[in-house]
Protein backbone atom coordinates (compact mmCIF):
# COMPACT_ATOMS: atom_id res chain seq x y z
CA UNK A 1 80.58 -21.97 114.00
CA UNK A 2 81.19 -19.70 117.28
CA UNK A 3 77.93 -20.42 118.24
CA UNK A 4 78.69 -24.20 118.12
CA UNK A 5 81.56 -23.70 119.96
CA UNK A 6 79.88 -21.54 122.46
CA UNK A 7 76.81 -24.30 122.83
CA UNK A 8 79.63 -27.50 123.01
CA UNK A 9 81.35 -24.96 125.81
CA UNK A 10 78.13 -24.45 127.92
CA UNK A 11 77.05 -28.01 127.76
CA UNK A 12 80.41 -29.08 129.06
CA UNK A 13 80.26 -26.45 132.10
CA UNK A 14 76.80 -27.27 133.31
CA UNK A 15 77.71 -30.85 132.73
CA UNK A 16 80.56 -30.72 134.65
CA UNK A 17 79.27 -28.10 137.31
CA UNK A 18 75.86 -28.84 137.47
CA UNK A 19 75.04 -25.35 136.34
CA UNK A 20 72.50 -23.15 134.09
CA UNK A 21 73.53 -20.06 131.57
CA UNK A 22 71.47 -16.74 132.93
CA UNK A 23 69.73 -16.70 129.37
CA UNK A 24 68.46 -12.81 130.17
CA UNK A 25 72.31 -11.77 131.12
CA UNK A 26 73.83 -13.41 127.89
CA UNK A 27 71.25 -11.69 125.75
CA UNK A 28 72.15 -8.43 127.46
CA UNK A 29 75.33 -9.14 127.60
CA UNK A 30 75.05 -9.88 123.56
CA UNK A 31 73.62 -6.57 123.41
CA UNK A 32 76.75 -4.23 124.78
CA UNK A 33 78.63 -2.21 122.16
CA UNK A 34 81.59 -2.29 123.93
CA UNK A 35 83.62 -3.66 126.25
CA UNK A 36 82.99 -1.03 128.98
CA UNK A 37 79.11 -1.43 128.50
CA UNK A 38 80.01 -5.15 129.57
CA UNK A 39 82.07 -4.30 132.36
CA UNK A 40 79.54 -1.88 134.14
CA UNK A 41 76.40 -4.18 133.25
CA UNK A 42 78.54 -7.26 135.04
CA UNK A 43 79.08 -4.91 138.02
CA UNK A 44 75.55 -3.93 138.04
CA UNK A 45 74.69 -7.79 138.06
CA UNK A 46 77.04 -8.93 140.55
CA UNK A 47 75.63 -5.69 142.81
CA UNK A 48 71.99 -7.24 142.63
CA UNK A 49 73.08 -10.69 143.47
CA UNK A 50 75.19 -10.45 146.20
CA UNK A 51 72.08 -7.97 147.51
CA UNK A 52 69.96 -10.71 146.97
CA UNK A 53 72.49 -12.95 148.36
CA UNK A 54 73.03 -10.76 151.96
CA UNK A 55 69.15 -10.75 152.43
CA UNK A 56 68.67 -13.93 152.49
CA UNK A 57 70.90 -14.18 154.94
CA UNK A 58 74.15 -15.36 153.83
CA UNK A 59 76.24 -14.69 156.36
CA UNK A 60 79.74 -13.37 154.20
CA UNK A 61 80.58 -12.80 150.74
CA UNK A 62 84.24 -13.60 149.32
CA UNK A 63 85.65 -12.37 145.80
CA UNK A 64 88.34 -13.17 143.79
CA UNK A 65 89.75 -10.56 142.19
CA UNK A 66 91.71 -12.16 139.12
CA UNK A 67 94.35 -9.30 139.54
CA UNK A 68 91.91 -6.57 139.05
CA UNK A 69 90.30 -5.37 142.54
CA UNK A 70 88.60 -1.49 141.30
CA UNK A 71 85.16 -3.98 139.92
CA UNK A 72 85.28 -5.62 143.34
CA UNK A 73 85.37 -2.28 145.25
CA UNK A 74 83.19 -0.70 143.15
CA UNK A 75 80.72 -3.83 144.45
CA UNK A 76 81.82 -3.42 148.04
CA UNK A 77 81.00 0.15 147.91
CA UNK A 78 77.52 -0.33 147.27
CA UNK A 79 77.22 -3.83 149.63
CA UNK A 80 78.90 -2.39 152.90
């Protein structure tokens, strides 16, 4: 059943948003014990895009914080 759900919910984003699920971070993702594992590993992932991002040459990054700035300056640190 949550995996219905789940599939109903991703077909409705990408629908809507013209998007695709990272397959590799969901299984990873998946794989976290905890919530902290999760945390760091969507730090680590957000690091390595916006690197990828800033050599390609996009020209600024913006973040929204959702209340909780410490992940976003924890990015930043490593970034700038």
């Amino acid at each position: 059943m949550k995996q219905d759900i789940r599939n109903g919910i991703d077909d409705v984003l990408a629908h809507c948003f013209d998007i695709d699920f990272n397959t590799e971070l969901e299984n990873t993702v998946n794989a976290c014990k905890n919530n902290g594992e999760v945390r760091q590993l969507g730090i680590e992932w957000a690091i390595e895009k916006c690197k990828n991002l800033k050599a390609s040459g996009l020209p600024c990054l913006h973040f929204y914080t959702m209340g909780n700035s410490d992940n976003i300056y924890m990015i930043a640190s490593e970034l700038f």
